[in-house]
PDB file of N, CA and C in Angstrom:
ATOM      1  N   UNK A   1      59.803 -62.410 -22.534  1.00  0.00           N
ATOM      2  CA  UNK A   1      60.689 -62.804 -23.601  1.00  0.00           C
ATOM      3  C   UNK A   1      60.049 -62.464 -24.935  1.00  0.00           C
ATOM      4  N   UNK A   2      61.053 -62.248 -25.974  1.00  0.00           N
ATOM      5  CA  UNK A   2      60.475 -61.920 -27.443  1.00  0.00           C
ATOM      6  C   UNK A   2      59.796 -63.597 -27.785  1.00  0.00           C
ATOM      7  N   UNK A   3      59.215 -63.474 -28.789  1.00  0.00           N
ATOM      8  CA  UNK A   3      58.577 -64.479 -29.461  1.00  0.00           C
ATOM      9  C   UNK A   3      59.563 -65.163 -29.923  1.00  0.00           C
ATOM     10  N   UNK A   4      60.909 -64.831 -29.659  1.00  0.00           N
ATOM     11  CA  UNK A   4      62.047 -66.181 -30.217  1.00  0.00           C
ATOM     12  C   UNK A   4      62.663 -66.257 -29.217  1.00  0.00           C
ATOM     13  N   UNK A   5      62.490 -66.190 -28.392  1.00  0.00           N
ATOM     14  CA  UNK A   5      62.916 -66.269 -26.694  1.00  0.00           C
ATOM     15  C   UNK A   5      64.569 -65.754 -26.669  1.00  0.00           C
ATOM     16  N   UNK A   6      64.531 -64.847 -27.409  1.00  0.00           N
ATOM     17  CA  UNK A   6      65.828 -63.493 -27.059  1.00  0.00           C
ATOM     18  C   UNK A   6      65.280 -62.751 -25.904  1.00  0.00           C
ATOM     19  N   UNK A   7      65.420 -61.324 -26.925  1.00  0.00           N
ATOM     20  CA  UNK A   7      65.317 -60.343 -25.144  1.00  0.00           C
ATOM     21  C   UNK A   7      64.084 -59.954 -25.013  1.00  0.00           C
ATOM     22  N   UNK A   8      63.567 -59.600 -23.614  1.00  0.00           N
ATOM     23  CA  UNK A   8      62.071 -59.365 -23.677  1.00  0.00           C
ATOM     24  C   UNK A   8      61.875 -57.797 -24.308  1.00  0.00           C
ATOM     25  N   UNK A   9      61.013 -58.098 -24.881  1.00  0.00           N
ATOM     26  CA  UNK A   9      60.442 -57.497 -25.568  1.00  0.00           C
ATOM     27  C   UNK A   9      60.047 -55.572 -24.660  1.00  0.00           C
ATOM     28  N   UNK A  10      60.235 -54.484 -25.515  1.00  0.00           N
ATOM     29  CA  UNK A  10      59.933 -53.630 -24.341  1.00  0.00           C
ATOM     30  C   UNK A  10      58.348 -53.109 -24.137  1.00  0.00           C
ATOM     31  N   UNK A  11      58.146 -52.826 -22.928  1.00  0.00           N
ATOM     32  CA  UNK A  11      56.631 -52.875 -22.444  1.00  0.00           C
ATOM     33  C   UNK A  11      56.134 -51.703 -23.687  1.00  0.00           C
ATOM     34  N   UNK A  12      55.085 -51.739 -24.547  1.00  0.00           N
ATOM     35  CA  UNK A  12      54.265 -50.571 -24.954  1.00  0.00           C
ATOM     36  C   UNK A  12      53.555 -49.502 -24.591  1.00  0.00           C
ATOM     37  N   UNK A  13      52.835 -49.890 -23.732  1.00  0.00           N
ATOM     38  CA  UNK A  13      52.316 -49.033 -22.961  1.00  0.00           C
ATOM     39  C   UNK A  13      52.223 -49.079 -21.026  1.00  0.00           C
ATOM     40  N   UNK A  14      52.038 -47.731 -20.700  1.00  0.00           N
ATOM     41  CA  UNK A  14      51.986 -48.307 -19.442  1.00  0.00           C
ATOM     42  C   UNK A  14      51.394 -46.986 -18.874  1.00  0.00           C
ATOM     43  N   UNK A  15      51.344 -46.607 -17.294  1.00  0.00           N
ATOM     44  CA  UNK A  15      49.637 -46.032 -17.120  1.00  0.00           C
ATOM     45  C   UNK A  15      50.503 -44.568 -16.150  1.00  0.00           C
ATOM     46  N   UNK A  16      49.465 -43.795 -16.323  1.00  0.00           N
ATOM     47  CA  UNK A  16      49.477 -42.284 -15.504  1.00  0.00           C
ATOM     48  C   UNK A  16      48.427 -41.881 -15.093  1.00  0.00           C
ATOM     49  N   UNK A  17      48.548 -41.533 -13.639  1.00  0.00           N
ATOM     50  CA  UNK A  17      47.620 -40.659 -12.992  1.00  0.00           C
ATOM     51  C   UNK A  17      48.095 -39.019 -13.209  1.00  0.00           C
ATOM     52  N   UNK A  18      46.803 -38.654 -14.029  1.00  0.00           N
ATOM     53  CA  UNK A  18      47.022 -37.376 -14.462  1.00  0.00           C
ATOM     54  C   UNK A  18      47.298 -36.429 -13.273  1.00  0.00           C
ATOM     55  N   UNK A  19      46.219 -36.686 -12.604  1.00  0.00           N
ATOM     56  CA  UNK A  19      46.006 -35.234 -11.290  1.00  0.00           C
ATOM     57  C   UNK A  19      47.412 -35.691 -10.312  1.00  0.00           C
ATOM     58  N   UNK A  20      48.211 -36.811 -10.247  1.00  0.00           N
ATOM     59  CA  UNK A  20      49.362 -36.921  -9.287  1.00  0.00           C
ATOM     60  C   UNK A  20      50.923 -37.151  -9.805  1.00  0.00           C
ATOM     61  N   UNK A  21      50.392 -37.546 -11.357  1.00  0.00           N
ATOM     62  CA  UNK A  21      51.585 -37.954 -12.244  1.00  0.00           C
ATOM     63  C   UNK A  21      52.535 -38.988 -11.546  1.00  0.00           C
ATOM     64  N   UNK A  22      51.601 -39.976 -11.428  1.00  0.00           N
ATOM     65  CA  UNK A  22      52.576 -41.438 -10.578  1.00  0.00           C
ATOM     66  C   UNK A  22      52.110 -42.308 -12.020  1.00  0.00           C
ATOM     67  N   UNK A  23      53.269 -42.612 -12.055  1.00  0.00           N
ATOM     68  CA  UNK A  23      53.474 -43.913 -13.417  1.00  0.00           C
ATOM     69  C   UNK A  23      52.833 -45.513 -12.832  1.00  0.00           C
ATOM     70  N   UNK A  24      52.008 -46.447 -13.383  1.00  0.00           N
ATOM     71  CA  UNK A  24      52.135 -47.660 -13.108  1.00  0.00           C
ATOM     72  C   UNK A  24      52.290 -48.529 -14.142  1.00  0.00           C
ATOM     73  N   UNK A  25      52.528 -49.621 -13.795  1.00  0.00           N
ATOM     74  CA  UNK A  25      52.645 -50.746 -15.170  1.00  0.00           C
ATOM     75  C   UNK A  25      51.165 -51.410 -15.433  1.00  0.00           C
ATOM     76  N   UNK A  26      50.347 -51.486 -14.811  1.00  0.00           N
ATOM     77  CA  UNK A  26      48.790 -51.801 -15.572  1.00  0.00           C
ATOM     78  C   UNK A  26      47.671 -50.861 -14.894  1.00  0.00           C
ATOM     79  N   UNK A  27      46.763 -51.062 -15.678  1.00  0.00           N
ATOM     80  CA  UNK A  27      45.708 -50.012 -15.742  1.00  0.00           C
ATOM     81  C   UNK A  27      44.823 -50.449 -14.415  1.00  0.00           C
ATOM     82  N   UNK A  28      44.159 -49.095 -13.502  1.00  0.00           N
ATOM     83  CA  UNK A  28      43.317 -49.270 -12.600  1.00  0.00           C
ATOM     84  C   UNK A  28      43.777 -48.266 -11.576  1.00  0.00           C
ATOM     85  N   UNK A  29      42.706 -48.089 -10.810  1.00  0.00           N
ATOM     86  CA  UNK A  29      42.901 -46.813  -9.698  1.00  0.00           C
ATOM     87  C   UNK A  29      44.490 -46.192  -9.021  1.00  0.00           C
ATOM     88  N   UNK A  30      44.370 -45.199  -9.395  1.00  0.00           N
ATOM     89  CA  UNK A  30      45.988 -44.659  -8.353  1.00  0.00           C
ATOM     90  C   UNK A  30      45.539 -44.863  -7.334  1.00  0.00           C
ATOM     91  N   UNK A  31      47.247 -45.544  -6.972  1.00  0.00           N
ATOM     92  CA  UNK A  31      47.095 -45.495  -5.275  1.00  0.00           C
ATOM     93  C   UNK A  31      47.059 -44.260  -4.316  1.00  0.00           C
ATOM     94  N   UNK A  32      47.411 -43.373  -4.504  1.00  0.00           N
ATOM     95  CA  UNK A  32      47.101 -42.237  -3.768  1.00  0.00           C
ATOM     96  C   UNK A  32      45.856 -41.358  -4.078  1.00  0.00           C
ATOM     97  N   UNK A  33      45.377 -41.130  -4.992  1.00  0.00           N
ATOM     98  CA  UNK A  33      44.021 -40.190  -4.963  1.00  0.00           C
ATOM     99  C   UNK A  33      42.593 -41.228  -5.729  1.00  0.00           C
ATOM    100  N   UNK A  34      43.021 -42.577  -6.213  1.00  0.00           N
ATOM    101  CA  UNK A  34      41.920 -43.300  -6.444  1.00  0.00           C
ATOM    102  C   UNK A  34      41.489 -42.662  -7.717  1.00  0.00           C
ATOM    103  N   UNK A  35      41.514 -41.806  -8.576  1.00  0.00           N
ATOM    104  CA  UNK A  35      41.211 -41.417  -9.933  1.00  0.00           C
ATOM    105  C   UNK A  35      42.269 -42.494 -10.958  1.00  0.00           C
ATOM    106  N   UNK A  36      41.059 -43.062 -12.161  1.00  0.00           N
ATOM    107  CA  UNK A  36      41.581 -44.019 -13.269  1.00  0.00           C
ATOM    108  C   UNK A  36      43.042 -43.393 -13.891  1.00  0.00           C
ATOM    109  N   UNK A  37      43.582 -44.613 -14.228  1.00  0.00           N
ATOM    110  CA  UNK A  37      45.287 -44.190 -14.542  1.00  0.00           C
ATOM    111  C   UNK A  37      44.779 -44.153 -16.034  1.00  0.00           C
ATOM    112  N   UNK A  38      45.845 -43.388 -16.879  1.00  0.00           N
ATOM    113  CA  UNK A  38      45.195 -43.191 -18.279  1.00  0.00           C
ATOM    114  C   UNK A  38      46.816 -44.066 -18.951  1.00  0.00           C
ATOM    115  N   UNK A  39      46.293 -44.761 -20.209  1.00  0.00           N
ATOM    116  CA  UNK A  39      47.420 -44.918 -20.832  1.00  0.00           C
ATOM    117  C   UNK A  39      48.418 -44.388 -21.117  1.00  0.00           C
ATOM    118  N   UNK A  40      49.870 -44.284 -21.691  1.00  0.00           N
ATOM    119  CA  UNK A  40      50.537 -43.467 -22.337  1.00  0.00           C
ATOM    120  C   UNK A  40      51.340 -44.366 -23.167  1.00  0.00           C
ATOM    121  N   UNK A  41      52.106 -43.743 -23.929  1.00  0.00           N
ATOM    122  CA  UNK A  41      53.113 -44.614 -24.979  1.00  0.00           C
ATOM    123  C   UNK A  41      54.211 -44.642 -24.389  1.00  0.00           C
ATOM    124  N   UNK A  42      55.299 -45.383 -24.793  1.00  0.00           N
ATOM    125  CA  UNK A  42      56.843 -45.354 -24.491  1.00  0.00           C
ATOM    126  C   UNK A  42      57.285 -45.332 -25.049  1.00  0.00           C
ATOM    127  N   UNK A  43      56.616 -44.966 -26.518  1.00  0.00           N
ATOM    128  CA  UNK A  43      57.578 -44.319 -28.071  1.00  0.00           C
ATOM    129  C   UNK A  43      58.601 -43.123 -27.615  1.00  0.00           C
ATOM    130  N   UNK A  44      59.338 -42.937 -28.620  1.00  0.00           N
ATOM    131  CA  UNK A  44      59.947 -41.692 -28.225  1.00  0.00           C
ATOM    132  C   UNK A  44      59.526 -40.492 -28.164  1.00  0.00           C
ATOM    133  N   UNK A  45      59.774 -39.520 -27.430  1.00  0.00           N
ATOM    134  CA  UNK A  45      58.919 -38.466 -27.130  1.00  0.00           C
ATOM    135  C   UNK A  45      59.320 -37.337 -28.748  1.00  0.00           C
ATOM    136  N   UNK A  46      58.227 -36.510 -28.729  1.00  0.00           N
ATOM    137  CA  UNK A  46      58.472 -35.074 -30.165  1.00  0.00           C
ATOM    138  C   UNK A  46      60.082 -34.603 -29.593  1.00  0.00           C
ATOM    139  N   UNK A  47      60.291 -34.013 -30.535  1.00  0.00           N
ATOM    140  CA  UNK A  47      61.437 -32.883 -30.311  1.00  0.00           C
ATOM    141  C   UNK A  47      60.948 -31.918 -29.006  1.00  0.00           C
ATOM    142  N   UNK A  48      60.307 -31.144 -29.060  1.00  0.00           N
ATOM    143  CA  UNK A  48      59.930 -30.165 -28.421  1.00  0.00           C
ATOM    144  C   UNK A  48      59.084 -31.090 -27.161  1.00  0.00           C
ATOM    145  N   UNK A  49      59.054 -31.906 -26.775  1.00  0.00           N
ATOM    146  CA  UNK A  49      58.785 -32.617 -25.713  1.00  0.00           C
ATOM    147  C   UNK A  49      58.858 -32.073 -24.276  1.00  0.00           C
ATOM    148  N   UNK A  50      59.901 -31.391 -24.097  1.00  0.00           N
ATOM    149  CA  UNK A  50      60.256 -30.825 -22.632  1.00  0.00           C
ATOM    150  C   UNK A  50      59.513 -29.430 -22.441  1.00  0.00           C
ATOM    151  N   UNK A  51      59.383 -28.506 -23.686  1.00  0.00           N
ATOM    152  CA  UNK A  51      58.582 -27.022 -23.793  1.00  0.00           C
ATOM    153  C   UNK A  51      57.155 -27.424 -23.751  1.00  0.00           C
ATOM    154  N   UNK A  52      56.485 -28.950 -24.487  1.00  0.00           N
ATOM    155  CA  UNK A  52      55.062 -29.024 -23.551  1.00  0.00           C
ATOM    156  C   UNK A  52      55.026 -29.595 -22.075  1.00  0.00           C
ATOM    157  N   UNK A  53      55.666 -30.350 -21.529  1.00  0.00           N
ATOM    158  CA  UNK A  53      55.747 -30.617 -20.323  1.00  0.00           C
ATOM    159  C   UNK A  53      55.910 -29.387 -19.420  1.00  0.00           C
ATOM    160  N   UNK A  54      56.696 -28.360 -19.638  1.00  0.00           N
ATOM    161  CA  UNK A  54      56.898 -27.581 -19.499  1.00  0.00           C
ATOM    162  C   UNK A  54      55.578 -26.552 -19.208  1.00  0.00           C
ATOM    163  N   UNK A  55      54.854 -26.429 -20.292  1.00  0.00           N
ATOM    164  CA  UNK A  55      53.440 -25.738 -20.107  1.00  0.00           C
ATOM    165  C   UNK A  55      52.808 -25.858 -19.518  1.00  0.00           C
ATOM    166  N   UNK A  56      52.638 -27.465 -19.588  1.00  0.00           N
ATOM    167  CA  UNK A  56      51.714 -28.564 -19.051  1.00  0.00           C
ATOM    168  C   UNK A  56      51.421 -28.472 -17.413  1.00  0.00           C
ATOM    169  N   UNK A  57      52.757 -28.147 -16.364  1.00  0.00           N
ATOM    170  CA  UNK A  57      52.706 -28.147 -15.706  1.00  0.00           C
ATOM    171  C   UNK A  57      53.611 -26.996 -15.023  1.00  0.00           C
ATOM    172  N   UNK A  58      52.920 -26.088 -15.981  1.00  0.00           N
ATOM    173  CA  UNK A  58      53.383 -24.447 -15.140  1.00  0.00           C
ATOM    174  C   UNK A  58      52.030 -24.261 -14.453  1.00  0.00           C
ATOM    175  N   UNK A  59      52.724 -23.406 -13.195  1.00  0.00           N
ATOM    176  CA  UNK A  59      51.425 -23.267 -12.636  1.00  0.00           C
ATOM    177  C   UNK A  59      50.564 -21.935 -13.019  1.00  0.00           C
ATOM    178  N   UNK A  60      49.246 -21.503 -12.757  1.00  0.00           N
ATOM    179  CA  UNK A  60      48.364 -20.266 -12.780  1.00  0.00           C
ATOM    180  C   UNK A  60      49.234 -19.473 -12.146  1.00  0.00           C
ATOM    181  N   UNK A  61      50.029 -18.332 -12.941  1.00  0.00           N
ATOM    182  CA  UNK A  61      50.494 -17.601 -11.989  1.00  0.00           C
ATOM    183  C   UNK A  61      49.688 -16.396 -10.955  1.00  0.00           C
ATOM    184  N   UNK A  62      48.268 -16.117 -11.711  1.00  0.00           N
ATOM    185  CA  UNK A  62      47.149 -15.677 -10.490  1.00  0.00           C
ATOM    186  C   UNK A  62      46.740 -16.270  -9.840  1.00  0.00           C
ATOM    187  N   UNK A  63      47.107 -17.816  -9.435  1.00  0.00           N
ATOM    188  CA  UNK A  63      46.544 -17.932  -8.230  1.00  0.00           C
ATOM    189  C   UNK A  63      48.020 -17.875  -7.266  1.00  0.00           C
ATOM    190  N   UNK A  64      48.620 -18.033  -7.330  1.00  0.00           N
ATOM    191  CA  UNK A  64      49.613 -17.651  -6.195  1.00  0.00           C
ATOM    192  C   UNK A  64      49.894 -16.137  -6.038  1.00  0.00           C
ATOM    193  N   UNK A  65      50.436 -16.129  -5.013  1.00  0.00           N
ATOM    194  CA  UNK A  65      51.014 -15.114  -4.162  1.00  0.00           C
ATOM    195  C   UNK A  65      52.366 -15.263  -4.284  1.00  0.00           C
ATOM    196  N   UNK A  66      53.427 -14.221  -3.699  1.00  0.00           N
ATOM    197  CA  UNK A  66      55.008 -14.528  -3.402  1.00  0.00           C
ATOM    198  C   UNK A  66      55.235 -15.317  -2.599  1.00  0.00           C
ATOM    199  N   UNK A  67      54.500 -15.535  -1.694  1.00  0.00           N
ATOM    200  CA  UNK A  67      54.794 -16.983  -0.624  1.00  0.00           C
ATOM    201  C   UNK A  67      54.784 -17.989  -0.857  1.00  0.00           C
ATOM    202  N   UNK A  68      53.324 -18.489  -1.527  1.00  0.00           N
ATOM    203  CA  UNK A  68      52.806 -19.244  -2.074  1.00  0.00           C
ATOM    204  C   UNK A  68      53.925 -19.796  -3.169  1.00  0.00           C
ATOM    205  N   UNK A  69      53.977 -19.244  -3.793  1.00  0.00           N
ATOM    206  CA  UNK A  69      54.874 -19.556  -5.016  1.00  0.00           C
ATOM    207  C   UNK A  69      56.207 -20.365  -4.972  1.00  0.00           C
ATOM    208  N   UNK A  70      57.167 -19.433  -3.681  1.00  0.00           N
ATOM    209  CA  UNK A  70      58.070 -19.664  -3.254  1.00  0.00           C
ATOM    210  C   UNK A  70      58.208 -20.765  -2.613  1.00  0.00           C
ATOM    211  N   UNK A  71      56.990 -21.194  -1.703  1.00  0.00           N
ATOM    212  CA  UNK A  71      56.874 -22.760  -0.810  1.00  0.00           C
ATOM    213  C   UNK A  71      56.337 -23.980  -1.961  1.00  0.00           C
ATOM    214  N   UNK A  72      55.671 -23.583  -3.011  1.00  0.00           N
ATOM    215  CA  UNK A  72      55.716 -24.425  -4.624  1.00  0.00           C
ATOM    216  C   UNK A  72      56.902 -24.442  -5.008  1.00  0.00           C
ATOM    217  N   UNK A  73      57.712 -23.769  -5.622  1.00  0.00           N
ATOM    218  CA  UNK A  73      59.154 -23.949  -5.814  1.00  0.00           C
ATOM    219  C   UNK A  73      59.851 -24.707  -4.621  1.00  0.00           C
ATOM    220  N   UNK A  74      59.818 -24.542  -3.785  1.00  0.00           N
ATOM    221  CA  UNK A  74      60.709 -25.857  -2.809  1.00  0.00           C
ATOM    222  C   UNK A  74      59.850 -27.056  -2.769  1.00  0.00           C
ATOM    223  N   UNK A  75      59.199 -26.913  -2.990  1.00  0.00           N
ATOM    224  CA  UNK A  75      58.095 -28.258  -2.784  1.00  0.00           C
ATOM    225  C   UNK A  75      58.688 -29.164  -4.239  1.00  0.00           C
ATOM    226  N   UNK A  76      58.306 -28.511  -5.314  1.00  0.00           N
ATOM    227  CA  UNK A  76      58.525 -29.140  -6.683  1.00  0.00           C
ATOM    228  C   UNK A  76      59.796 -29.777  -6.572  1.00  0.00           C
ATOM    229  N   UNK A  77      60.805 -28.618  -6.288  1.00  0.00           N
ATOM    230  CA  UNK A  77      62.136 -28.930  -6.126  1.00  0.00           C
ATOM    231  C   UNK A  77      62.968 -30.984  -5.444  1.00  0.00           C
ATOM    232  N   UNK A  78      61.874 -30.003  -4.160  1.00  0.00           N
ATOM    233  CA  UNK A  78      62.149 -31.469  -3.886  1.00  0.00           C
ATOM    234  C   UNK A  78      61.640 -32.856  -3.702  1.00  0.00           C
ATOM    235  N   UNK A  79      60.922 -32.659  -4.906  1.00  0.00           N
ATOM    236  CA  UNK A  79      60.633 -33.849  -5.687  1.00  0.00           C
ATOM    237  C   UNK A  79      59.032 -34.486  -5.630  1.00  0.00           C
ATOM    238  N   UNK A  80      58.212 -33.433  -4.780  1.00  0.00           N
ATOM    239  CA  UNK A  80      56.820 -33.237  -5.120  1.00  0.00           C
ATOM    240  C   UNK A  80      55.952 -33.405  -6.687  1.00  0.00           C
ATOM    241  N   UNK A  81      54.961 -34.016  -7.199  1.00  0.00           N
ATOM    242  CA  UNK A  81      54.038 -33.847  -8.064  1.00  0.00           C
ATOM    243  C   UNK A  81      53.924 -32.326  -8.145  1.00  0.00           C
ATOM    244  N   UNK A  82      53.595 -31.982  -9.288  1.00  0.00           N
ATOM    245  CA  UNK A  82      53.420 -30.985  -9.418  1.00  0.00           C
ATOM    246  C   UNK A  82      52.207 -30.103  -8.886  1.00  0.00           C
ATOM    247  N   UNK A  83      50.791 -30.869  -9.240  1.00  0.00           N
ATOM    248  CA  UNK A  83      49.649 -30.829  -8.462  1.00  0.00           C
ATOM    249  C   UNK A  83      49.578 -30.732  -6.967  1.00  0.00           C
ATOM    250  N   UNK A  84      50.099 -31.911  -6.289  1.00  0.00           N
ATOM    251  CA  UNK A  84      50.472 -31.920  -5.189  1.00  0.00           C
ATOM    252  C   UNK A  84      50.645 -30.777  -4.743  1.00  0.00           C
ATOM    253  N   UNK A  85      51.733 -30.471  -5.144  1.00  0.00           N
ATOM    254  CA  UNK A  85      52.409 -29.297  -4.593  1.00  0.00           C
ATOM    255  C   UNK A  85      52.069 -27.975  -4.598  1.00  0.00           C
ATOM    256  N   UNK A  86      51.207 -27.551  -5.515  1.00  0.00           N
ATOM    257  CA  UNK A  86      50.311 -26.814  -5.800  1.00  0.00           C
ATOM    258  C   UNK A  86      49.670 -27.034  -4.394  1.00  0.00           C
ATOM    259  N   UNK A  87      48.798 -27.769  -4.039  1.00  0.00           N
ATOM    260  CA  UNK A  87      47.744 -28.510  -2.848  1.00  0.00           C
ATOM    261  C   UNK A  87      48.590 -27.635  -1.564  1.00  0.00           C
ATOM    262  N   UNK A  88      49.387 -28.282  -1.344  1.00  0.00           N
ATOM    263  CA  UNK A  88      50.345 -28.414  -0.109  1.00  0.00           C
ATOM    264  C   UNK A  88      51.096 -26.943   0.114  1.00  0.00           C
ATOM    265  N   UNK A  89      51.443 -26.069  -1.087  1.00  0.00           N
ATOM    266  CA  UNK A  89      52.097 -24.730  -1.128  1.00  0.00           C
ATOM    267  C   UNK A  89      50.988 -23.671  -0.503  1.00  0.00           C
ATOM    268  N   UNK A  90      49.933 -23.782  -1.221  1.00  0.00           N
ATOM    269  CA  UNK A  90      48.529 -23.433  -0.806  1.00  0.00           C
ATOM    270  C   UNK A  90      48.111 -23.113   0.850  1.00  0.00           C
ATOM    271  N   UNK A  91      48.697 -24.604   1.344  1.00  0.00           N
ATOM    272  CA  UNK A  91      47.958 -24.887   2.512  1.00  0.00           C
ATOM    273  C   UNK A  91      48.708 -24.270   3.577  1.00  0.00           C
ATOM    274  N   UNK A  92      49.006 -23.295   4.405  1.00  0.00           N
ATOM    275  CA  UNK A  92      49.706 -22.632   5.126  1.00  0.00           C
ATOM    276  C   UNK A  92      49.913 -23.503   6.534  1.00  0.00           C
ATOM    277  N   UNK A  93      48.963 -24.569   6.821  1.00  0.00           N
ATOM    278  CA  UNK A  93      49.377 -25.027   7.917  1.00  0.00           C
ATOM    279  C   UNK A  93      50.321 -26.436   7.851  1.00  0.00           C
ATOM    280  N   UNK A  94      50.736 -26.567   6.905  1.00  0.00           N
ATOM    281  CA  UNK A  94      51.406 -27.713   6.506  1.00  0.00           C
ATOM    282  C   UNK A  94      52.899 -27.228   6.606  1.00  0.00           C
ATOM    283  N   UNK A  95      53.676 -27.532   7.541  1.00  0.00           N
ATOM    284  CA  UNK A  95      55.201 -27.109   8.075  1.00  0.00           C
ATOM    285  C   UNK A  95      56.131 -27.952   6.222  1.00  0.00           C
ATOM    286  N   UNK A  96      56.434 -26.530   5.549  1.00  0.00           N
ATOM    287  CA  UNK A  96      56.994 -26.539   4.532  1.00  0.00           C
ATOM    288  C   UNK A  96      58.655 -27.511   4.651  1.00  0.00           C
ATOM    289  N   UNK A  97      59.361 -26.999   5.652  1.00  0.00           N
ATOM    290  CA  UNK A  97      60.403 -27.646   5.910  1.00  0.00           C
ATOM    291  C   UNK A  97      60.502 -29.358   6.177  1.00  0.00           C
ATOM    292  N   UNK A  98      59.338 -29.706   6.934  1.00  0.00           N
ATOM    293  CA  UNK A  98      58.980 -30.984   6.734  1.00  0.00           C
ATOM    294  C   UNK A  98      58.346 -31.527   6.043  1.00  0.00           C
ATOM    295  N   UNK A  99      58.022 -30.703   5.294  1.00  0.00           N
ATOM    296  CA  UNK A  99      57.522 -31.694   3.587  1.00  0.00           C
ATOM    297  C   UNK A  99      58.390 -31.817   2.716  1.00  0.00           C
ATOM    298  N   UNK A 100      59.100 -30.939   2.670  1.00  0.00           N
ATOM    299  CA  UNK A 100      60.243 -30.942   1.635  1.00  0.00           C
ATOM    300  C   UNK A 100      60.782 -32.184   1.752  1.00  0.00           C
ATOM    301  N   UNK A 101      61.842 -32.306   3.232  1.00  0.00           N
ATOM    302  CA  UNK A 101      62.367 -33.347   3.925  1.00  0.00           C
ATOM    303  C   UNK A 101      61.357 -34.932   3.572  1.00  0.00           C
ATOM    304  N   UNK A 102      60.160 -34.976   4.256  1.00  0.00           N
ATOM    305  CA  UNK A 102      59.900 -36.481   3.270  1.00  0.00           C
ATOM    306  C   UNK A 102      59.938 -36.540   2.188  1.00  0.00           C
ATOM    307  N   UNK A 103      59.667 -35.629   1.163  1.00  0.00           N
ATOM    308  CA  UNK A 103      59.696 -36.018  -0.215  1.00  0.00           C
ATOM    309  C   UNK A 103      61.294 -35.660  -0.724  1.00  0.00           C
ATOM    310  N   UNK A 104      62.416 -35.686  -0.307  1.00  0.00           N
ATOM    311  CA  UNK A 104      63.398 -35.903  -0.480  1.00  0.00           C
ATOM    312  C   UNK A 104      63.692 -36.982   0.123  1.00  0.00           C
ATOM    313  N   UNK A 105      63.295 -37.653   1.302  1.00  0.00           N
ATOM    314  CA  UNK A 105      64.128 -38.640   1.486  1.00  0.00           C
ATOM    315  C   UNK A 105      63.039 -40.043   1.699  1.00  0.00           C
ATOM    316  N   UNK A 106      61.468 -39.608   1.550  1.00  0.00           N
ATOM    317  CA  UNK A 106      60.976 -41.264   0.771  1.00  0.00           C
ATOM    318  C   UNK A 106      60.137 -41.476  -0.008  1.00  0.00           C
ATOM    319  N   UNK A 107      60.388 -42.780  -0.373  1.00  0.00           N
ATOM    320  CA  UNK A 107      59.900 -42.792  -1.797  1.00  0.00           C
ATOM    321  C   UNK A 107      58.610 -42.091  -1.935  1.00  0.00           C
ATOM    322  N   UNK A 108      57.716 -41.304  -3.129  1.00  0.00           N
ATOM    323  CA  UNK A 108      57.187 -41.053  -3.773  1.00  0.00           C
ATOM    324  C   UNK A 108      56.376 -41.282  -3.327  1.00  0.00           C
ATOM    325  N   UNK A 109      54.984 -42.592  -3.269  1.00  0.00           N
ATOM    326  CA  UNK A 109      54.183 -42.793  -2.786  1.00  0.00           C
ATOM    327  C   UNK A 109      54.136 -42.745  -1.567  1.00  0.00           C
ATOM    328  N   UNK A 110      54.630 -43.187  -0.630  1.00  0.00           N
ATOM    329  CA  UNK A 110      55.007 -43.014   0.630  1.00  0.00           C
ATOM    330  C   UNK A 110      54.660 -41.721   1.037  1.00  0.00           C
ATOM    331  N   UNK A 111      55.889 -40.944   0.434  1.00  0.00           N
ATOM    332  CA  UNK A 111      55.748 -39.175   1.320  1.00  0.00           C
ATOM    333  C   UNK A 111      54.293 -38.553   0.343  1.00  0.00           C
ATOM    334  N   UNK A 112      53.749 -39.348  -0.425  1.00  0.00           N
ATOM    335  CA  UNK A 112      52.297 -38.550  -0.821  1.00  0.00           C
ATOM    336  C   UNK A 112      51.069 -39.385   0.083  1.00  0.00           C
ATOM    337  N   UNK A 113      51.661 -40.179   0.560  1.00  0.00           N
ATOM    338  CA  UNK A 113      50.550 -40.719   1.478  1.00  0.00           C
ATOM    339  C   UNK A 113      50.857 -40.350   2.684  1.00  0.00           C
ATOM    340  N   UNK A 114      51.788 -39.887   3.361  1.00  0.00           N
ATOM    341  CA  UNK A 114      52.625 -39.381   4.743  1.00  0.00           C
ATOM    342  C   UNK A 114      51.456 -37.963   5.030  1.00  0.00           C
ATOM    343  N   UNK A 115      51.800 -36.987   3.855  1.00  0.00           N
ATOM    344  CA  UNK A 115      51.444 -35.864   3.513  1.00  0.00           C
ATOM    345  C   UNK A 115      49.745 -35.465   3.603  1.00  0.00           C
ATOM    346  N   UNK A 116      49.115 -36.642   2.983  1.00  0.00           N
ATOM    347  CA  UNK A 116      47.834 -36.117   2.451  1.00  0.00           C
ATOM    348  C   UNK A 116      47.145 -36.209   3.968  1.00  0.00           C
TER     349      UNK A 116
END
């Protein structure tokens, strides 16, 4: 609640794991790879907000291949970390069709803990 007990107040900050990009509401180890969650704001984002995200998480296009690339694009698609997916596109013995499939149909942490 606000300090005049209207509406609560909205959270300021709240936390990201860089290397998996999983959001939490307080600070301390991600649950999936155990690296410290870093703060972020919940101000409004710059104008140009989406063209650094954008950068941010394009991938090296020398390290992929046409395969490679192509099993990253379905991966991202369906609804993979970006990193992750990178990991998992990489890995040739990891049946692409069934990764896609958990991370379309459960939640987030789940199909990154299913996966790893």
């Amino acid at each position: 609640m606000g300090l005049l007990g209207g509406k609560p107040e909205p959270q300021k900050w709240s936390y990201r794991c860089s290397p998996c990009s999983m959001n939490y509401p307080m600070a301390g180890p991600c649950q999936i790879c155990g690296d410290p969650t870093d703060p972020i704001s919940n101000d409004p984002p710059d104008a140009d907000w989406e063209e650094k995200v954008e950068r941010a998480n394009a991938p090296d296009p020398e390290f992929f291949d046409k395969p490679t690339h192509w099993r990253f694009e379905q991966l991202v698609f369906a609804g993979a970390p970006v990193k992750f997916a990178e990991k998992l596109a990489a890995d040739r013995t990891v049946d692409l069709h069934m990764a896609c499939r958990v991370f379309r149909e459960a939640p987030l942490d789940l199909a990154v803990e299913i996966l790893l």
